[in-house]
C-alpha atoms as a PDB file:
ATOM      1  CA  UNK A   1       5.041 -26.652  18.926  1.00  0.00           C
ATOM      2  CA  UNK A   2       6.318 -24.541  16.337  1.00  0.00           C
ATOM      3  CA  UNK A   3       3.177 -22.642  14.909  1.00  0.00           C
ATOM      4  CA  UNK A   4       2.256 -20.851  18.425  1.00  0.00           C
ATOM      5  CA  UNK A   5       6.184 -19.359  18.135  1.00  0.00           C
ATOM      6  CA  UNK A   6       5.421 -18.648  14.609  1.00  0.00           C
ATOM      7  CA  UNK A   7       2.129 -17.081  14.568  1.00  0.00           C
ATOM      8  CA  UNK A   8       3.126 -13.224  15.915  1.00  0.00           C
ATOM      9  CA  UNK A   9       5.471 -13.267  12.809  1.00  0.00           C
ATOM     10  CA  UNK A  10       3.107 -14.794  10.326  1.00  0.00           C
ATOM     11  CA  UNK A  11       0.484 -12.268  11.256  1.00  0.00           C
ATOM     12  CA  UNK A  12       3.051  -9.730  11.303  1.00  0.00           C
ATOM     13  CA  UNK A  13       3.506 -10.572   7.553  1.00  0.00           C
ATOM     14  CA  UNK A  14       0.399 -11.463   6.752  1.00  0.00           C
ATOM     15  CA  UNK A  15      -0.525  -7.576   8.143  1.00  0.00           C
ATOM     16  CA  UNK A  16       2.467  -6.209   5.834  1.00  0.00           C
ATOM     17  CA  UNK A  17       1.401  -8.715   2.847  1.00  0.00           C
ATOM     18  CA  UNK A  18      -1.985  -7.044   3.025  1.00  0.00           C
ATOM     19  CA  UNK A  19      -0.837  -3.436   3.106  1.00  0.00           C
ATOM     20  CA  UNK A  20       1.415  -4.204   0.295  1.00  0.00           C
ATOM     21  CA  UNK A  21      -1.533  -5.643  -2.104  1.00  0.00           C
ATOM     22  CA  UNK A  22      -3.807  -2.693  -0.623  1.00  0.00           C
ATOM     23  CA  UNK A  23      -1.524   0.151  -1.834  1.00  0.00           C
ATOM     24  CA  UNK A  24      -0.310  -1.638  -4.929  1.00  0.00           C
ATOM     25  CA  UNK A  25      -0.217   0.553  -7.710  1.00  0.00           C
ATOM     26  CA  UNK A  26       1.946  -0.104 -11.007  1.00  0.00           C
ATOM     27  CA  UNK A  27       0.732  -3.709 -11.782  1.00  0.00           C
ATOM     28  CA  UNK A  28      -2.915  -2.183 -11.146  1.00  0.00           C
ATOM     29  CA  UNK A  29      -2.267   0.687 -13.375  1.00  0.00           C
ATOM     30  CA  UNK A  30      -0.870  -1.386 -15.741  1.00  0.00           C
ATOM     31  CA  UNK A  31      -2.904  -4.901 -15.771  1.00  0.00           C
ATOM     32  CA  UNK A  32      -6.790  -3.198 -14.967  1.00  0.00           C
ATOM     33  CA  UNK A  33      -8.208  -1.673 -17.782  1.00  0.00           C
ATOM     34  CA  UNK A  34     -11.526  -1.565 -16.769  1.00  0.00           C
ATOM     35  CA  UNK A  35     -13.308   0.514 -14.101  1.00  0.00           C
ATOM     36  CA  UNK A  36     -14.145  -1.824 -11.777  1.00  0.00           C
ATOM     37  CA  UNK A  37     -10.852  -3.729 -10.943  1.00  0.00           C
ATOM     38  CA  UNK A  38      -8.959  -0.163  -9.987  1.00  0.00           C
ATOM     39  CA  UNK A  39      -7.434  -0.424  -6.834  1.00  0.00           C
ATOM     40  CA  UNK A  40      -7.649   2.941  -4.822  1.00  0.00           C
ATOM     41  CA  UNK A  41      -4.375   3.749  -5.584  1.00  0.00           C
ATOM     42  CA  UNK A  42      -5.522   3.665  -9.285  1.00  0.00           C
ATOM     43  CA  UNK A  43      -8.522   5.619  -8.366  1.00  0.00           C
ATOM     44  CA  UNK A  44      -6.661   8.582  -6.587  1.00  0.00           C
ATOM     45  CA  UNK A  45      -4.841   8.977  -9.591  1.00  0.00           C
ATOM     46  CA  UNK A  46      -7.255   9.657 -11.880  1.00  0.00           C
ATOM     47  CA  UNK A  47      -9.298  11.541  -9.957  1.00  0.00           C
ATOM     48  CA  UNK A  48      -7.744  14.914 -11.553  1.00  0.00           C
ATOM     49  CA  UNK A  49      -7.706  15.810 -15.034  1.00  0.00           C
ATOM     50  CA  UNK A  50      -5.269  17.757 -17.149  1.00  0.00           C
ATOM     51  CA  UNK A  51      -6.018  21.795 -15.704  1.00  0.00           C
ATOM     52  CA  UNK A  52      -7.397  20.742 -12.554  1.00  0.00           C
ATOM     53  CA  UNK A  53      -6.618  18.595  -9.406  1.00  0.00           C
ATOM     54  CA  UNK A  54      -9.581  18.067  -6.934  1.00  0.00           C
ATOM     55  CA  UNK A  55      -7.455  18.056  -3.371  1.00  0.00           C
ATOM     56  CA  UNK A  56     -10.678  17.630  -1.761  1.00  0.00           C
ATOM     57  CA  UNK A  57     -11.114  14.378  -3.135  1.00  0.00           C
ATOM     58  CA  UNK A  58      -8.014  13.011  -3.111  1.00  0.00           C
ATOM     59  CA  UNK A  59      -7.528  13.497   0.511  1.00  0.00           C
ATOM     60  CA  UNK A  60     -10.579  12.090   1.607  1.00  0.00           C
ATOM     61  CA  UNK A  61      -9.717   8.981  -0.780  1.00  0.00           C
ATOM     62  CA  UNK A  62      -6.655   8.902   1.009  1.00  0.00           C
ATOM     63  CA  UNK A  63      -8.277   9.142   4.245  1.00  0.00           C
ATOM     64  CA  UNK A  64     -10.847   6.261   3.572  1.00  0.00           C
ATOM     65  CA  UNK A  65      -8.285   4.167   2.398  1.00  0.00           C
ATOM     66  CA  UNK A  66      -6.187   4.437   5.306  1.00  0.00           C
ATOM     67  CA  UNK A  67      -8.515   3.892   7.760  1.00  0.00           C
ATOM     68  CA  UNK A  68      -8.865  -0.340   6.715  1.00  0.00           C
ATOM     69  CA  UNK A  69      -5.238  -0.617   7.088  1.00  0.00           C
ATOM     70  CA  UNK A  70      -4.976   1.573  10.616  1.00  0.00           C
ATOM     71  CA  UNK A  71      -8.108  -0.113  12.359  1.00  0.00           C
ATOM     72  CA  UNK A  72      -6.211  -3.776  11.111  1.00  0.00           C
ATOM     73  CA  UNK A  73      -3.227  -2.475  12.857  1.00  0.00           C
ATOM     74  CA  UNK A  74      -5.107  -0.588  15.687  1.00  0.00           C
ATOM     75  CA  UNK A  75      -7.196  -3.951  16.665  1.00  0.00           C
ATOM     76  CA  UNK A  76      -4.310  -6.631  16.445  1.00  0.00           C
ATOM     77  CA  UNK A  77      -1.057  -4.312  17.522  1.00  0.00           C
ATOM     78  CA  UNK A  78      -0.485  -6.789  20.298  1.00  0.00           C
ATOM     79  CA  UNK A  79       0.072  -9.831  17.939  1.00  0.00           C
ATOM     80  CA  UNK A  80       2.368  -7.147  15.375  1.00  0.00           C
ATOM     81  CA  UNK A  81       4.604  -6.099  17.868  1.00  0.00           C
ATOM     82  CA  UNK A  82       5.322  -9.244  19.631  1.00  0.00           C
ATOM     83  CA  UNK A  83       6.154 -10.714  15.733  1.00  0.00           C
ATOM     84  CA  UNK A  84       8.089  -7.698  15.229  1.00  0.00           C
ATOM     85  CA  UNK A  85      10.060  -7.876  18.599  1.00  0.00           C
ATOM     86  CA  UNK A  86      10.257 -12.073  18.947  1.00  0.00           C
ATOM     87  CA  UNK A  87      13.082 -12.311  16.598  1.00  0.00           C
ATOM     88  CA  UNK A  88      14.882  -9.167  18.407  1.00  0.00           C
ATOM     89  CA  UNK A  89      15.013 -11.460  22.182  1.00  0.00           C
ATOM     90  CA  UNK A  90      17.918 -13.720  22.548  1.00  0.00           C
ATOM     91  CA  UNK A  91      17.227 -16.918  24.602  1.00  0.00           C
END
């Protein structure tokens, strides 16, 4: 009885939970020494070196990146907004 109430706002966290772990960046930085545990995030930022900074490539990192989180969003937006808006509806 309770978890079909629930699950628009568990989703709706579970969504934010994921976006939060996707773009994570100082524990990444800090914990990931080697290559192939960087996050993105991690990635992006070393991408440039001390004279130059390759915009290019950073903004189609960026642009990959996003587009996990926006098709996520995109597919379920139903489920996010009714857990975003179920706690706003009194009765």
């Amino acid at each position: 009885m309770i978890l079909p109430q629930a699950t628009p706002g568990v989703f709706t966290a579970g969504v934010f939970t994921f976006t939060a772990c996707w773009t994570e960046f100082l524990i990444a930085v800090t914990l990931n020494s080697a290559d192939a545990y960087r996050t993105i995030p991690v990635g992006m930022a070393l991408f440039g070196d001390q004279y130059d900074v390759l915009y290019g490539t950073i903004f189609a990192a960026a642009t990959v990146s996003v587009l996990p989180i926006a098709l996520l969003v995109l597919v379920f937006r139903k489920a996010v907004v009714s857990g975003l808006t179920s706690g706003a509806v009194k009765g």
